[in-house]
PDB file of N, CA and C in Angstrom:
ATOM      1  N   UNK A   1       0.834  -1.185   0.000  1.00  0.00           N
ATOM      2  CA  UNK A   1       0.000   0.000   0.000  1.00  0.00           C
ATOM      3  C   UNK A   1       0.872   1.239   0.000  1.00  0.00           C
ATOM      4  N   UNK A   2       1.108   2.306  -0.871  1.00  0.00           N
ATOM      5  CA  UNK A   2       1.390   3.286  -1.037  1.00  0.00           C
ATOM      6  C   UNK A   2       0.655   4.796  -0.471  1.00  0.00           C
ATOM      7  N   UNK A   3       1.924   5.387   0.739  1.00  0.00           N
ATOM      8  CA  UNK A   3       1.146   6.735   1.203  1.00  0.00           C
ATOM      9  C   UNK A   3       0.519   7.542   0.567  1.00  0.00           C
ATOM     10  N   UNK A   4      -0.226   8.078   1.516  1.00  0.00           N
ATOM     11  CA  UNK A   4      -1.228   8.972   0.020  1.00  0.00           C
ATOM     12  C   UNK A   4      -0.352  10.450   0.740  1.00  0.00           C
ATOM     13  N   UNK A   5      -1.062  11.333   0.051  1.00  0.00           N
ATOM     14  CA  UNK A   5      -0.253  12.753  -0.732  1.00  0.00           C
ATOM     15  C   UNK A   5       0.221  13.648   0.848  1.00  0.00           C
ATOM     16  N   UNK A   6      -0.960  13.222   1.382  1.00  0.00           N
ATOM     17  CA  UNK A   6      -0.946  13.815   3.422  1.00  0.00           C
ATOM     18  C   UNK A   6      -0.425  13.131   4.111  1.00  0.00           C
ATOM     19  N   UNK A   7      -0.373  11.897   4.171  1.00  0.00           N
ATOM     20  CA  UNK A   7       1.311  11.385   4.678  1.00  0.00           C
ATOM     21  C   UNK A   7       2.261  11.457   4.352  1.00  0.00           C
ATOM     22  N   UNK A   8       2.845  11.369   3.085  1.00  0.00           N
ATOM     23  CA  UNK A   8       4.145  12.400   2.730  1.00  0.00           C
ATOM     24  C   UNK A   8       4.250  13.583   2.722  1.00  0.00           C
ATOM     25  N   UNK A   9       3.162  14.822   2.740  1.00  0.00           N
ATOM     26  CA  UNK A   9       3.460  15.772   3.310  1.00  0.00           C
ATOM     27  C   UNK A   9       3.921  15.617   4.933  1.00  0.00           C
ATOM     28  N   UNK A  10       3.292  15.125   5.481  1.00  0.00           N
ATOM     29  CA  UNK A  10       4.142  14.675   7.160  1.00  0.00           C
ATOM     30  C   UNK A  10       5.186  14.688   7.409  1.00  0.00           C
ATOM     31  N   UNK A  11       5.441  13.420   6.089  1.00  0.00           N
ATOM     32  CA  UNK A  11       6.662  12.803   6.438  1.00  0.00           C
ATOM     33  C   UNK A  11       7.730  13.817   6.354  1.00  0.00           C
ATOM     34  N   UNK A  12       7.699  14.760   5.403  1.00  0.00           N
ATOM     35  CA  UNK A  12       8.445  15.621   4.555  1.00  0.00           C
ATOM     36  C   UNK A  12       8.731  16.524   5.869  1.00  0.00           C
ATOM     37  N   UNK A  13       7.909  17.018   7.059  1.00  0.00           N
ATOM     38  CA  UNK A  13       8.198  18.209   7.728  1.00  0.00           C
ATOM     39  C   UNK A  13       9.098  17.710   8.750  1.00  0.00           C
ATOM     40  N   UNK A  14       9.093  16.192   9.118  1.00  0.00           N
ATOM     41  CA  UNK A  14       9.858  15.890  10.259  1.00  0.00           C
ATOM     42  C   UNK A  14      10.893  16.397   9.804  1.00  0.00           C
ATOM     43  N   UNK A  15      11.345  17.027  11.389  1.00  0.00           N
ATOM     44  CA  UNK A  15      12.675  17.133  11.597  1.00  0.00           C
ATOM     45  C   UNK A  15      13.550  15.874  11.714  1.00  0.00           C
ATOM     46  N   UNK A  16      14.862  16.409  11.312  1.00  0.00           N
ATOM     47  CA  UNK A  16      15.811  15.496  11.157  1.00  0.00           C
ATOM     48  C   UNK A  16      16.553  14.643  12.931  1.00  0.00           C
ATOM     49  N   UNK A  17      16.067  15.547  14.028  1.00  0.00           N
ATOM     50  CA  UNK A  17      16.393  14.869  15.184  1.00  0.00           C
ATOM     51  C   UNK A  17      15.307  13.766  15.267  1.00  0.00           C
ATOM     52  N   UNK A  18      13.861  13.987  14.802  1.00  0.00           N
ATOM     53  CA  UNK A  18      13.339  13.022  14.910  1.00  0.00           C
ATOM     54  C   UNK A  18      13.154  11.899  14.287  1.00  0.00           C
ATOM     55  N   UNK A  19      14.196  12.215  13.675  1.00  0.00           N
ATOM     56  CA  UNK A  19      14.715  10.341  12.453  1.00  0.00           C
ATOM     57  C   UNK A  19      16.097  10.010  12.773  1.00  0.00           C
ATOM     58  N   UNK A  20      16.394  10.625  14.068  1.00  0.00           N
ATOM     59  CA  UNK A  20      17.714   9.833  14.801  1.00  0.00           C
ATOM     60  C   UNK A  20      17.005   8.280  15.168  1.00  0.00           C
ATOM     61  N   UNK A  21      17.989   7.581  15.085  1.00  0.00           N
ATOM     62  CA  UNK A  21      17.782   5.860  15.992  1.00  0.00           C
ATOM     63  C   UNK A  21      17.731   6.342  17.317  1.00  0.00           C
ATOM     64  N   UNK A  22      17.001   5.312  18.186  1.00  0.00           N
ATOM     65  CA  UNK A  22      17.009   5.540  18.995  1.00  0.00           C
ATOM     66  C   UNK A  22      17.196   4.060  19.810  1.00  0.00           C
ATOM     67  N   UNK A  23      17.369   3.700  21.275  1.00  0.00           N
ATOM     68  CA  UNK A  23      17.611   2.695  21.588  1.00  0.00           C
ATOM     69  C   UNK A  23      18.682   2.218  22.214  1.00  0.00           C
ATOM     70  N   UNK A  24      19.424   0.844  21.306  1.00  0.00           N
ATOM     71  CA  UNK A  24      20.679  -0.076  22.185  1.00  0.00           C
ATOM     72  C   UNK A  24      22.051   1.068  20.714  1.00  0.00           C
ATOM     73  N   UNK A  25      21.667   2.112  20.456  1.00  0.00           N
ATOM     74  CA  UNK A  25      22.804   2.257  19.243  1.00  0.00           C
ATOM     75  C   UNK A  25      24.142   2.845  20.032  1.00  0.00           C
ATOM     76  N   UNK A  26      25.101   3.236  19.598  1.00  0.00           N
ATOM     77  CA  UNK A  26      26.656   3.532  20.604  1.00  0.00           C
ATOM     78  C   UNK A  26      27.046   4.389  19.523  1.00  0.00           C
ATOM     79  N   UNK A  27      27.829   5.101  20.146  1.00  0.00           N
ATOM     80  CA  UNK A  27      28.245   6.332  19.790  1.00  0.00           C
ATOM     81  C   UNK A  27      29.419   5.957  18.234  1.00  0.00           C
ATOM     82  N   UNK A  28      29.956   6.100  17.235  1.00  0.00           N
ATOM     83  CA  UNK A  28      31.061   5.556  16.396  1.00  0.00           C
ATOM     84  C   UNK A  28      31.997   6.232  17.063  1.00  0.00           C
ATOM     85  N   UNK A  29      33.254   5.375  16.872  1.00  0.00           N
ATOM     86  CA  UNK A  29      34.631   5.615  17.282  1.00  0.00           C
ATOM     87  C   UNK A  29      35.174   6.218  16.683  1.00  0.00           C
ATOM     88  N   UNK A  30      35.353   7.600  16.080  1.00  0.00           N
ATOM     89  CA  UNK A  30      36.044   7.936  14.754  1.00  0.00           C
ATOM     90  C   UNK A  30      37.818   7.504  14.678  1.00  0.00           C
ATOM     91  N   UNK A  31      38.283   6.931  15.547  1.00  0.00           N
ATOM     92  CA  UNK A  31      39.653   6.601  15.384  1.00  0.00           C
ATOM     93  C   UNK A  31      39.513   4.945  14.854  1.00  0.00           C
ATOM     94  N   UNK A  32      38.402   4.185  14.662  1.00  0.00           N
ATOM     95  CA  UNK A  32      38.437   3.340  13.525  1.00  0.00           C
ATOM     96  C   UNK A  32      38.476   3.090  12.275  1.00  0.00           C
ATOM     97  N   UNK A  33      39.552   2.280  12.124  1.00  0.00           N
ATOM     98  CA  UNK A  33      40.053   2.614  10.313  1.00  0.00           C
ATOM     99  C   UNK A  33      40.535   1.349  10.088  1.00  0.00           C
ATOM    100  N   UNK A  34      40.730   1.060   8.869  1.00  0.00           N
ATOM    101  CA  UNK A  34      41.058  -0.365   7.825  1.00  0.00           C
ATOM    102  C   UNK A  34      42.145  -0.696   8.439  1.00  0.00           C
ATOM    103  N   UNK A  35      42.029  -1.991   8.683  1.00  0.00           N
ATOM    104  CA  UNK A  35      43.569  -2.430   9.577  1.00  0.00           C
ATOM    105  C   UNK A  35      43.506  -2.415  10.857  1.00  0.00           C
ATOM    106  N   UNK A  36      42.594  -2.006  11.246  1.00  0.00           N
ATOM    107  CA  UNK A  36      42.700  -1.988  13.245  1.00  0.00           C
ATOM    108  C   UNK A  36      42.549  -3.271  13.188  1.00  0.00           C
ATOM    109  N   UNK A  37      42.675  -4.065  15.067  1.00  0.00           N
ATOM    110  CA  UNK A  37      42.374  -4.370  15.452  1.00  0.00           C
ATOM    111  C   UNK A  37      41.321  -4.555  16.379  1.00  0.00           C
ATOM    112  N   UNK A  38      40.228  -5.533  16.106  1.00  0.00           N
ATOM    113  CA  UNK A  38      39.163  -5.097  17.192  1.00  0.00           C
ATOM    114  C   UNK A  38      38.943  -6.014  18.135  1.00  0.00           C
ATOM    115  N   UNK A  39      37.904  -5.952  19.219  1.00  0.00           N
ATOM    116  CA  UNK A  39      37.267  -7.041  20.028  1.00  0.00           C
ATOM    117  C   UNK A  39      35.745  -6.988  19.725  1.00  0.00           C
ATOM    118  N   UNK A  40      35.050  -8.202  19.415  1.00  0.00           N
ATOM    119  CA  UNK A  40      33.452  -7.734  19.426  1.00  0.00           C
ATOM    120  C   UNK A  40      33.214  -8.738  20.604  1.00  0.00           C
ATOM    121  N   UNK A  41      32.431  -8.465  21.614  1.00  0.00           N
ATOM    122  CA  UNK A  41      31.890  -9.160  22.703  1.00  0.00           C
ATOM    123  C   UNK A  41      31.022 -10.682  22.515  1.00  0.00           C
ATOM    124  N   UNK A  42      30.718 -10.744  21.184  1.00  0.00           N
ATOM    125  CA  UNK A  42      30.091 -12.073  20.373  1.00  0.00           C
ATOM    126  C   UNK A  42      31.347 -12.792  19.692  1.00  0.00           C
ATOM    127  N   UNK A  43      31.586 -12.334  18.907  1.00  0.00           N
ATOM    128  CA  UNK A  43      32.570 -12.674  17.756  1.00  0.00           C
ATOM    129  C   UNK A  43      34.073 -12.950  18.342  1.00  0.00           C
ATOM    130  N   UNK A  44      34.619 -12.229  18.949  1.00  0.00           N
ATOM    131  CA  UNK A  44      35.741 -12.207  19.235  1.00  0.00           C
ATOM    132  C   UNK A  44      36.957 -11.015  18.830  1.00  0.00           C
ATOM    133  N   UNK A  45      38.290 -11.625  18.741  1.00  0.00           N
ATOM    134  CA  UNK A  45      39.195 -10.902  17.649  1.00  0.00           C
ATOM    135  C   UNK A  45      38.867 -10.534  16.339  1.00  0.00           C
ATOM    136  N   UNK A  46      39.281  -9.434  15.634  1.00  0.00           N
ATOM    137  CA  UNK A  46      39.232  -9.496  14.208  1.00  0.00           C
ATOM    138  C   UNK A  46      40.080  -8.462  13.825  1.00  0.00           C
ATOM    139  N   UNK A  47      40.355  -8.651  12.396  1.00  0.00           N
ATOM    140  CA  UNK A  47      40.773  -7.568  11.456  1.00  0.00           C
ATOM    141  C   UNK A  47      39.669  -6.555  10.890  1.00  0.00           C
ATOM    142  N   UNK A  48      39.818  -5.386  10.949  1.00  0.00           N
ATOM    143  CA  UNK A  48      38.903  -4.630   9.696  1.00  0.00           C
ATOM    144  C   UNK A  48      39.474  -4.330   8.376  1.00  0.00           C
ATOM    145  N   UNK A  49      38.786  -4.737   7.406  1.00  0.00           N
ATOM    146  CA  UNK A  49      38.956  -5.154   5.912  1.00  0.00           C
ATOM    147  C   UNK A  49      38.748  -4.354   5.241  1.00  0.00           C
ATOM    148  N   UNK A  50      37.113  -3.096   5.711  1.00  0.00           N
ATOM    149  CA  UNK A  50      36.956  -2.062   5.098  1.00  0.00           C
ATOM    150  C   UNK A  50      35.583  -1.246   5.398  1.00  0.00           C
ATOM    151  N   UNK A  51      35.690  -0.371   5.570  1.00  0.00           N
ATOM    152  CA  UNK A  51      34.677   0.564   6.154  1.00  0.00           C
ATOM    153  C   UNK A  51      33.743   1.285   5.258  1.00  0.00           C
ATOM    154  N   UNK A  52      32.606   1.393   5.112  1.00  0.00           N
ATOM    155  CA  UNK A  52      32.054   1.896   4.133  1.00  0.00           C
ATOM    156  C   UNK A  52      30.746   2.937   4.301  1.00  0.00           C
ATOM    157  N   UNK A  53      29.849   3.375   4.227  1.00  0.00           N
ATOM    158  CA  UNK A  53      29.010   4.478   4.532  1.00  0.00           C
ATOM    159  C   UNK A  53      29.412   5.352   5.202  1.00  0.00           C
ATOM    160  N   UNK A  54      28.116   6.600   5.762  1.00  0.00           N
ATOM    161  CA  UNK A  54      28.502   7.738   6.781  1.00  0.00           C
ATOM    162  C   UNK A  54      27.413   7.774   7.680  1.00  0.00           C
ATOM    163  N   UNK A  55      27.832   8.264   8.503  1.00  0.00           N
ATOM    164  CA  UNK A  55      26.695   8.504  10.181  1.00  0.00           C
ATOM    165  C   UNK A  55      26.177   7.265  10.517  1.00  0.00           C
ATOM    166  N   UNK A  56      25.000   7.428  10.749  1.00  0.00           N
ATOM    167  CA  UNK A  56      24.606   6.154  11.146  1.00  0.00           C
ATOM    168  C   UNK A  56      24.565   4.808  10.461  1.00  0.00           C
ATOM    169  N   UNK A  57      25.005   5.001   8.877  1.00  0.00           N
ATOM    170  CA  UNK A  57      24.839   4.514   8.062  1.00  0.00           C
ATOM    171  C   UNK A  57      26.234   3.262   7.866  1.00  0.00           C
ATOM    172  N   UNK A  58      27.088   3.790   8.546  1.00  0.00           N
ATOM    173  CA  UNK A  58      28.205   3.523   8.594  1.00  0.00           C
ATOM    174  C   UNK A  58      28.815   1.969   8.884  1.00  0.00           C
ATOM    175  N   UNK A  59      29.481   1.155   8.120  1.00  0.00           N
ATOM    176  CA  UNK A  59      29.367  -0.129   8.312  1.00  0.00           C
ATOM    177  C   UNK A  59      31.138  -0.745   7.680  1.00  0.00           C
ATOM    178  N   UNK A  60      31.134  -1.737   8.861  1.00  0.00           N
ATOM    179  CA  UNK A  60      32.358  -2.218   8.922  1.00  0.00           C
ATOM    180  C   UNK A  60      32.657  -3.838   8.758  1.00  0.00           C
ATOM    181  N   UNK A  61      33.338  -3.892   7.721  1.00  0.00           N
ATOM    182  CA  UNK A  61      33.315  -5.137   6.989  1.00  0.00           C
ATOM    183  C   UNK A  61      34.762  -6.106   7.830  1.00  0.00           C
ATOM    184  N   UNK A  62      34.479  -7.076   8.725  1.00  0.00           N
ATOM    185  CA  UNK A  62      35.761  -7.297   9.462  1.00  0.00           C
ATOM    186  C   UNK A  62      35.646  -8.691   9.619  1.00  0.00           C
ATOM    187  N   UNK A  63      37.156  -9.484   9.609  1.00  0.00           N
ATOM    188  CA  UNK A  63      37.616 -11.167   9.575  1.00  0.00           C
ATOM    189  C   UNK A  63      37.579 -11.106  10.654  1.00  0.00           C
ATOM    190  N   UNK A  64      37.017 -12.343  11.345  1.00  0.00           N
ATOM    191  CA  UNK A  64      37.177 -12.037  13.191  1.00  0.00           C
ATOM    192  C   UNK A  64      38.435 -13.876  12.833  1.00  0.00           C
ATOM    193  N   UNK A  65      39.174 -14.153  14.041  1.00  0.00           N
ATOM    194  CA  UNK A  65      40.081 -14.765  13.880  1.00  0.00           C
ATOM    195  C   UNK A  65      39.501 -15.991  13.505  1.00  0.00           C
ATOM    196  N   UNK A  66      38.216 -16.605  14.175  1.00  0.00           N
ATOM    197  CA  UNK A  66      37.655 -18.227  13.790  1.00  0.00           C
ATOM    198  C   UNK A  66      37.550 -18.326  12.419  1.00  0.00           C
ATOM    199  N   UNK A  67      37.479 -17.152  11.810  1.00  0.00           N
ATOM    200  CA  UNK A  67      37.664 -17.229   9.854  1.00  0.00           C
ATOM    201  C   UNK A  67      36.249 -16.718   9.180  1.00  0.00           C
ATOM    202  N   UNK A  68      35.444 -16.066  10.128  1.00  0.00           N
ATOM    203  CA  UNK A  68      34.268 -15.549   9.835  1.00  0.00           C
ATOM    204  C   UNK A  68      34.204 -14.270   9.400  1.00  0.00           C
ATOM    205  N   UNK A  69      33.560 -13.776   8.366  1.00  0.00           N
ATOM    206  CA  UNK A  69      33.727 -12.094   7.966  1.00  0.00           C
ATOM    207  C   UNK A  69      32.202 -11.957   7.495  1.00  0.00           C
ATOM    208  N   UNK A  70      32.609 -10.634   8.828  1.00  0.00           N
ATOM    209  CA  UNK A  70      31.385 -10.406   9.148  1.00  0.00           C
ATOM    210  C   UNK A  70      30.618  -9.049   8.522  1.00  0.00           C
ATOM    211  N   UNK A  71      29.985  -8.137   8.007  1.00  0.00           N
ATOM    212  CA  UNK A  71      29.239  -6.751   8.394  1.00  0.00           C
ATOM    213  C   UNK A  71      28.444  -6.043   8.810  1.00  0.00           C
ATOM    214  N   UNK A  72      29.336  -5.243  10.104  1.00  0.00           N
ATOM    215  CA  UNK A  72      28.383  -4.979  11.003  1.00  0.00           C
ATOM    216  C   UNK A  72      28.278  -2.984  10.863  1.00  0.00           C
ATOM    217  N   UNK A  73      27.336  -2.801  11.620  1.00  0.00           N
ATOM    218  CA  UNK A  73      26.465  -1.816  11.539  1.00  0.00           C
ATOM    219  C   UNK A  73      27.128  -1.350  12.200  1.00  0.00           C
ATOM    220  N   UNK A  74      27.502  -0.180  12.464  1.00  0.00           N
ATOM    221  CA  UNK A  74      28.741   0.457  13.213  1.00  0.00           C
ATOM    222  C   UNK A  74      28.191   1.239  14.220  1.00  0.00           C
ATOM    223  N   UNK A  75      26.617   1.508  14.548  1.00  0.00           N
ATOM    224  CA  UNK A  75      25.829   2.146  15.760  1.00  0.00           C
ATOM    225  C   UNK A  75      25.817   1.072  17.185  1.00  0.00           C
ATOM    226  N   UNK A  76      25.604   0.096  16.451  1.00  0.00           N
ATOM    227  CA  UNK A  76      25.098  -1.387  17.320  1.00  0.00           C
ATOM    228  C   UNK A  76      26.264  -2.589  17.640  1.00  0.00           C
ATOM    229  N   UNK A  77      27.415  -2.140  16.743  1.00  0.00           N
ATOM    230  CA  UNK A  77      28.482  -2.578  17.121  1.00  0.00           C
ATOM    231  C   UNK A  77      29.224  -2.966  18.347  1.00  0.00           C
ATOM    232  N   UNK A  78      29.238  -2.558  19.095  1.00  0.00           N
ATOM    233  CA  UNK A  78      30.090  -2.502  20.547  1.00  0.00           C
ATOM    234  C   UNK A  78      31.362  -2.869  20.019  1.00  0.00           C
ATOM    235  N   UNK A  79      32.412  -2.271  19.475  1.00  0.00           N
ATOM    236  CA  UNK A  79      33.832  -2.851  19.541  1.00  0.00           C
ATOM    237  C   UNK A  79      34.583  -2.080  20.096  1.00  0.00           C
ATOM    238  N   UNK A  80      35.483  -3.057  20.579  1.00  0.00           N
ATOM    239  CA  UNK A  80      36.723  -2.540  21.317  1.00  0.00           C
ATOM    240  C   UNK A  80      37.620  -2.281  20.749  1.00  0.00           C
ATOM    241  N   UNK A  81      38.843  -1.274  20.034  1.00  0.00           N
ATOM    242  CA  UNK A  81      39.877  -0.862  19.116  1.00  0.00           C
ATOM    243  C   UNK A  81      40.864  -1.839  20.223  1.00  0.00           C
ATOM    244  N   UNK A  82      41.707  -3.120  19.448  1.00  0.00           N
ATOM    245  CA  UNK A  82      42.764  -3.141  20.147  1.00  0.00           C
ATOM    246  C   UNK A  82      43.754  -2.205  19.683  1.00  0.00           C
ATOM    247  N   UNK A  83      43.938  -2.012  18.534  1.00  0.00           N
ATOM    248  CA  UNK A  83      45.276  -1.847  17.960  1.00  0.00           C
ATOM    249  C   UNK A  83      44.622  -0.659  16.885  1.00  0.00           C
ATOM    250  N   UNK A  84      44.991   0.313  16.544  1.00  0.00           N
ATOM    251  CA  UNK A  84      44.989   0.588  15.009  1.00  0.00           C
ATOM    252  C   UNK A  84      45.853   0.648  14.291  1.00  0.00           C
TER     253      UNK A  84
END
């Protein structure tokens, strides 16, 4: 089903704080970059391979050591920088 013409006018006036996430999301680390080392509290160790979007959008493509490569959402992330 497609909005009709008065719900996208709506949609159109929200402000932009009110299309922040809201919730379990974490702040991004801006000192993460290709090549760190990380910890994820699930996963384990890993490499990051390559980073890609912006703001919340932002997503990190990383080998964790058991040989799994993963991409994760970089709000909901929880990682720990060992190394960069």
């Amino acid at each position: 089903r497609k909005p009709n013409e008065n719900q996208l006018r709506r949609l159109r006036k929200l402000k932009p704080e009110l299309a922040k996430p809201i919730g379990n999301s974490n702040p991004i680390d801006p000192n993460l970059s290709e090549g760190a080392l990380v910890n994820h509290t699930r996963f384990g160790r890993g490499k990051v391979l390559r980073i890609e979007g912006a703001g919340n959008d932002k997503k990190a493509e990383i080998k964790f050591e058991k040989g799994d490569v993963k991409k994760l959402l970089l709000r909901f992330a929880k990682l720990e920088i060992i190394d960069n």
